[in-house]
Protein backbone atom coordinates (compact mmCIF):
# COMPACT_ATOMS: atom_id res chain seq x y z
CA UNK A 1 20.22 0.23 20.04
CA UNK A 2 20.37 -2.72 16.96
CA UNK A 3 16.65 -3.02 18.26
CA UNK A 4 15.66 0.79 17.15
CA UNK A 5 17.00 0.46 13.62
CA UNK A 6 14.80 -3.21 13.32
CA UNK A 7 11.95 -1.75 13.94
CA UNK A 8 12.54 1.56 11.83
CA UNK A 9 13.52 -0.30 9.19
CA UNK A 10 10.46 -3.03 9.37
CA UNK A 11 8.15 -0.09 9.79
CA UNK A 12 9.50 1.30 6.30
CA UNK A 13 9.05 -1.32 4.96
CA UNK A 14 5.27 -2.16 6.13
CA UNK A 15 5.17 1.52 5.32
CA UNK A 16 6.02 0.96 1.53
CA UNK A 17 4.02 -2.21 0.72
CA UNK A 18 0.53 -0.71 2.33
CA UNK A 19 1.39 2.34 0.66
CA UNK A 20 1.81 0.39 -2.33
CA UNK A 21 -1.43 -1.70 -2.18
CA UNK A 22 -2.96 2.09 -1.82
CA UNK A 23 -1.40 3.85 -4.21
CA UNK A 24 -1.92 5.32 -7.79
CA UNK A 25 0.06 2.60 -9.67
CA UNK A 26 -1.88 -0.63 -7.71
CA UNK A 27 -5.26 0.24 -6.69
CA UNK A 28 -6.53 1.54 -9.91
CA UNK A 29 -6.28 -1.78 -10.40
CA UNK A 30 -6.61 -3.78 -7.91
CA UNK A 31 -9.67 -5.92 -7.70
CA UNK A 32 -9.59 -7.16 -4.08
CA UNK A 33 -8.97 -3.91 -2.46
CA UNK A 34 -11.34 -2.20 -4.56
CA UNK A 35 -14.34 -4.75 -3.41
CA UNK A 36 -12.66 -4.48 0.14
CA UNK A 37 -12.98 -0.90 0.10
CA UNK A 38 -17.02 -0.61 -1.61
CA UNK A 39 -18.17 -2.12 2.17
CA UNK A 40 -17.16 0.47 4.08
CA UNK A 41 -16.54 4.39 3.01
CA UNK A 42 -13.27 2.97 1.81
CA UNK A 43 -12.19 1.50 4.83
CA UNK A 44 -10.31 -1.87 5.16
CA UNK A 45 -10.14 -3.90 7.97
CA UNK A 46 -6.41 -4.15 9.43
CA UNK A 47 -7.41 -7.62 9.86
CA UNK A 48 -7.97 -8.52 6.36
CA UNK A 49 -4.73 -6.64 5.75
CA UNK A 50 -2.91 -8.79 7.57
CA UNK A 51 -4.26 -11.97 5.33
CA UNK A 52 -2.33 -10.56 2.38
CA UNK A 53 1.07 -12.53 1.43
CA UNK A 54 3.38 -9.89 1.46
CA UNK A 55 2.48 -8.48 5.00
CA UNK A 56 2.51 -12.01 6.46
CA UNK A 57 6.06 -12.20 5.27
CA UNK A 58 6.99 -9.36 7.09
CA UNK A 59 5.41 -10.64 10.63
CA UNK A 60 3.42 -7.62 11.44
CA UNK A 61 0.71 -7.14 13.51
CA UNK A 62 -2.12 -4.42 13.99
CA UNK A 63 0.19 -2.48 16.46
CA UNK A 64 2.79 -2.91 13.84
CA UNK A 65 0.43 -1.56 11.01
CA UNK A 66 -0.32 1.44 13.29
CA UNK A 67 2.68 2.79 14.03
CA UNK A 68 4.07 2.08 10.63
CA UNK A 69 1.05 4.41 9.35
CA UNK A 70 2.04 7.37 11.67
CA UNK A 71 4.34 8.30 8.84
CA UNK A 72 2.28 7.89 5.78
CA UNK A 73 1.02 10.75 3.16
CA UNK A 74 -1.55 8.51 1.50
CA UNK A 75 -3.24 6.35 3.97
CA UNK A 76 -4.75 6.58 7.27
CA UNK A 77 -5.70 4.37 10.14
CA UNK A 78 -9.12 4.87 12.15
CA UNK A 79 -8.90 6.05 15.45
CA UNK A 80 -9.85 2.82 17.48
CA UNK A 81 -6.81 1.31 14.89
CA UNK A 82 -8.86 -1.59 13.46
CA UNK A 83 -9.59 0.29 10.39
CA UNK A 84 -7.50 1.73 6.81
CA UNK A 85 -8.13 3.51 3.91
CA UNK A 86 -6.68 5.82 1.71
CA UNK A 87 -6.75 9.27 2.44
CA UNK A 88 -10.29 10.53 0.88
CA UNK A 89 -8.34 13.96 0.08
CA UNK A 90 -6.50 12.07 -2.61
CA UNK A 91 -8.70 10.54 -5.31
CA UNK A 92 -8.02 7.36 -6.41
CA UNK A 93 -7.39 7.74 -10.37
CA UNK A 94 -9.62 6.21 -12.58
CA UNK A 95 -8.35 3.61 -14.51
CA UNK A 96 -8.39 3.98 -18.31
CA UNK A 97 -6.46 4.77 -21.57
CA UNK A 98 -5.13 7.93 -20.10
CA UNK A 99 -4.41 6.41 -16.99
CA UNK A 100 -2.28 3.55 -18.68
CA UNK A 101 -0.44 6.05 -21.56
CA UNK A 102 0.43 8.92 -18.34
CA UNK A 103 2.04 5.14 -16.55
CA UNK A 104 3.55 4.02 -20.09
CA UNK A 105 4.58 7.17 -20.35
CA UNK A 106 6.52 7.40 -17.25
CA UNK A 107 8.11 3.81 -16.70
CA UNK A 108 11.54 2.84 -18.15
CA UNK A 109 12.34 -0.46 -19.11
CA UNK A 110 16.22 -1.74 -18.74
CA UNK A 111 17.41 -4.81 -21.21
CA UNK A 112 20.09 -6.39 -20.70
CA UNK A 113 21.55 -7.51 -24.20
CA UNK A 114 24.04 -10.66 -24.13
CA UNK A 115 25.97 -11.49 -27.11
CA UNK A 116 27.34 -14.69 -28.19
C-alpha cells in the first residue's frame, strides 16, 4: 500500500512543477519554453522536458510525465505521449505592464523583522 501513496504523491508533484513551467506566472516569461514551444504548434517534446533540473530531481520518466498529466487543467500530452503543451483553450497571457501590476498586485511579501 506505502507504494500507492509514493507514486500519488510523486505524480503531484511532477504534476505541480510542469504545471508550473506552463502556467500564467512562468511562461509569460520564460524564454526556453517559449522558443521550445515556436517549433511545434506549442508542443514540447517530453524528452526535452525531462533535461530540465527540477524534473531530473524528481526521477521521472515519460510514463511518469503521462500519467502525472492525466490530472492536469492546463496542459496536455499528445496521444502517442512523446509530446506537451499547454492547453490551446487557455491563452498564454501576454507579458507586459498590466501583466506585471495584476501579479504585483496579487503577491504578498512576509518580513521577518529581528531586533537587537
Amino acid at each position: 500500500m506505502a507504494a500507492v501513496g509514493l507514486n500519488e504523491d510523486h505524480n503531484d508533484k511532477l504534476l505541480k512543477q510542469i504545471e508550473y513551467y506552463f502556467g500564467d506566472v512562468n511562461l509569460p516569461q520564460d524564454k526556453f519554453f517559449q522558443d521550445e514551444m515556436k517549433k511545434d504548434q506549442g508542443w514540447i517534446s517530453v524528452d526535452k522536458l525531462l533535461t530540465c533540473k527540477r524534473i531530473k530531481k524528481l526521477k521521472s520518466d515519460k510514463d511518469a510525465i503521462a500519467a502525472a498529466l492525466k490530472n492536469s487543467t492546463i496542459c496536455e500530452i499528445s496521444a502517442d505521449g512523446t509530446k506537451i503543451r499547454r492547453n490551446p483553450a487557455i491563452p498564454v497571457p501576454e507579458y507586459n505592464h498590466e501583466f506585471l501590476k495584476n501579479l504585483h498586485d496579487r503577491t504578498v511579501y512576509i518580513v521577518k523583522w529581528i531586533s537587537f
